[in-house]
Structures are given as structure tokens and as C-alpha cells.
Protein backbone atom coordinates (compact mmCIF):
# COMPACT_ATOMS: atom_id res chain seq x y z
CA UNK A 1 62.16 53.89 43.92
CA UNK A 2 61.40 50.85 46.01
CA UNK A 3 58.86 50.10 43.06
CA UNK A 4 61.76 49.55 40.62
CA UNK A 5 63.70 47.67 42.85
CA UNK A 6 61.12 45.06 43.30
CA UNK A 7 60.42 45.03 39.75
CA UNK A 8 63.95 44.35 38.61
CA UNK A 9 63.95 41.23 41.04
CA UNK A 10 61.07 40.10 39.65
CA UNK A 11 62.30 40.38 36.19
CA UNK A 12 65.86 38.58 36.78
CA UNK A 13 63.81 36.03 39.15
CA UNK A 14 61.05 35.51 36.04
CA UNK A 15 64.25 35.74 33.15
CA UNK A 16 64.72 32.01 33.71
CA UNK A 17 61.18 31.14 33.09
CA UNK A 18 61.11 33.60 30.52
CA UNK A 19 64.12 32.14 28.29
CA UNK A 20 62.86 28.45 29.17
CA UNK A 21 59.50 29.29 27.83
CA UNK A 22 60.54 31.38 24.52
CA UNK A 23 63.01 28.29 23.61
CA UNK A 24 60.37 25.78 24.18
CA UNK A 25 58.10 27.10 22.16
CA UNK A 26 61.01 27.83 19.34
CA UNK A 27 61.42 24.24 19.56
CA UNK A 28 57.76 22.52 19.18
CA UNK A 29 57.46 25.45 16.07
CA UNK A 30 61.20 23.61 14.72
CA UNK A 31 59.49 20.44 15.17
CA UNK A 32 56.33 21.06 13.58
CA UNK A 33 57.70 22.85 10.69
CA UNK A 34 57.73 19.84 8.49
CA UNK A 35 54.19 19.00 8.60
CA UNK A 36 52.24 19.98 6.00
CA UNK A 37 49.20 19.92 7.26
CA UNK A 38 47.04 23.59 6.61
CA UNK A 39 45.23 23.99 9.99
CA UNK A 40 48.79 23.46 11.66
CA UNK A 41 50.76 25.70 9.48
CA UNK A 42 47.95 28.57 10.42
CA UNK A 43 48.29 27.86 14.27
CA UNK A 44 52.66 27.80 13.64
CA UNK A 45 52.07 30.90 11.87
CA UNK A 46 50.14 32.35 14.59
CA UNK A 47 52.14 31.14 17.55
CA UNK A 48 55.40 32.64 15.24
CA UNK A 49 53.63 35.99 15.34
CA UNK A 50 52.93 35.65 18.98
CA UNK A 51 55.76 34.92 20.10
CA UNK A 52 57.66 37.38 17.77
CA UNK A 53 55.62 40.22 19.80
CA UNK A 54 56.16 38.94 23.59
CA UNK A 55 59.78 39.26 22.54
CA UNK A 56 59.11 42.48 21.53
CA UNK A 57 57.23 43.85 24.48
CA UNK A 58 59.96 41.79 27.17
CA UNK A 59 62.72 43.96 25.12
CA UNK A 60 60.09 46.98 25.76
CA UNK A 61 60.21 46.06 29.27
CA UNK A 62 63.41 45.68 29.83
CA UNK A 63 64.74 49.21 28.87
CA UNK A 64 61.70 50.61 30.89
CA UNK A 65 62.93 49.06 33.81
CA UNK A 66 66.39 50.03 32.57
CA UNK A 67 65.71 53.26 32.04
CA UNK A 68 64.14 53.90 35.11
CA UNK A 69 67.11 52.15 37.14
CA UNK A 70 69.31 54.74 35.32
CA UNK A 71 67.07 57.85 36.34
CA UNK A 72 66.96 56.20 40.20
CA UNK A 73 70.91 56.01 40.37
CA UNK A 74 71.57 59.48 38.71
CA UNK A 75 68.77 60.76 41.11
CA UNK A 76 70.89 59.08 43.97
CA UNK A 77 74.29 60.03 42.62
CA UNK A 78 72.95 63.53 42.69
CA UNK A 79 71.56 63.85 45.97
CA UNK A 80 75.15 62.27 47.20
CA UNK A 81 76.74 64.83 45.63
CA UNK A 82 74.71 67.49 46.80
CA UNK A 83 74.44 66.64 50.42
CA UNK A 84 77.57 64.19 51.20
CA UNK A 85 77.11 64.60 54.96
CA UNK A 86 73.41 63.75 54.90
CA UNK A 87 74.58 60.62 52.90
CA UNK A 88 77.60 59.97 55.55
CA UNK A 89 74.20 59.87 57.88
CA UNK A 90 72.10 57.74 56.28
CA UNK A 91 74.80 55.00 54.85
CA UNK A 92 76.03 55.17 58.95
CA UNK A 93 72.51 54.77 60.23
CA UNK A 94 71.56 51.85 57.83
CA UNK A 95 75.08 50.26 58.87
CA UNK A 96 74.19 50.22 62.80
CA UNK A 97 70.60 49.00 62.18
CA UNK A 98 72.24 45.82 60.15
CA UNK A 99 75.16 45.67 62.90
CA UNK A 100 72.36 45.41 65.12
CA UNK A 101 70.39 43.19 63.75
CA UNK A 102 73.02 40.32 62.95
CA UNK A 103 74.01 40.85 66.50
CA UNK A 104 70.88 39.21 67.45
CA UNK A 105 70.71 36.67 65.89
């Protein structure tokens, strides 16, 4: 579970970068598009195509991770509901370790 956590950062850290990059390239393809030259029409088309399929496989992405978030919290909602006082436990325990901690510092 920890797995998906990390990977979610990762993706909402990396979405900036992401976006920037896609809308970059959208925009030297927009600027190019007049030319008329054949060998940079081929390399447009190609970098269209390209870019057309990393959109593609983020969206892929993106409802893995999603998907997988879902399964984790139904996983979690389910073991809540199965075994509230174990929960009452853990959510107490996690609370006196932070309590702790920022009394330290």
C-alpha cells in the first residue's frame, strides 16, 4: 500500500512537469506548422504521433494508480468496518507517536 502512496506523490509532484512539457511541445508543433519544408513536416508528424501516445499511456497511468487507490481505501474501509476497535487502536497509537514527536521538537 505504501507503494501506491509514494507513487501518487510522485505523479501529482511530476503533473506540473508533465503539463509544462506536453504544452511546450503543442506549441513548437503550432509554430512549425506553417513551414513547408518535407523533412520537417515528417519529424512534426512524428513528434504528433509521439506525443499523441505519452498522452495515452499518462491517461493509462493515471487510472492504474487510480484504480489501485480505490482497491487500497475499500481494502481499508473494510478492515475498519470489520474490526472498529483494532482501528480505535491503531488511529490512537499513531496519534500519541505524532503527539510525541511534535512535543520534542
Amino acid at each position: 500500500m505504501a507503494s501506491v502512496g509514494k507513487r501518487v506523490r510522485r505523479a501529482v509532484d511530476n503533473g506540473g512537469e508533465w503539463h509544462r512539457l506536453v504544452a511546450d511541445v503543442e506549441d513548437l508543433v503550432k509554430k512549425v506548422a506553417h513551414v513547408d519544408d518535407v523533412d520537417i513536416a515528417e519529424i512534426r508528424s512524428k513528434v504528433e504521433d509521439t506525443l499523441a501516445e505519452a498522452k495515452a499511456s499518462a491517461a493509462a497511468g493515471i487510472a492504474a494508480v487510480r484504480g489501485q487507490a480505490e482497491d487500497a481505501s475499500e481494502a481499508t474501509d473494510e478492515y475498519v468496518h470489520e474490526n472498529p476497535w483494532a482501528a480505535i487502536g491503531i488511529a490512537a497509537a499513531v496519534g500519541i507517536i505524532i503527539g510525541f514527536v511534535a512535543g520534542r521538537r
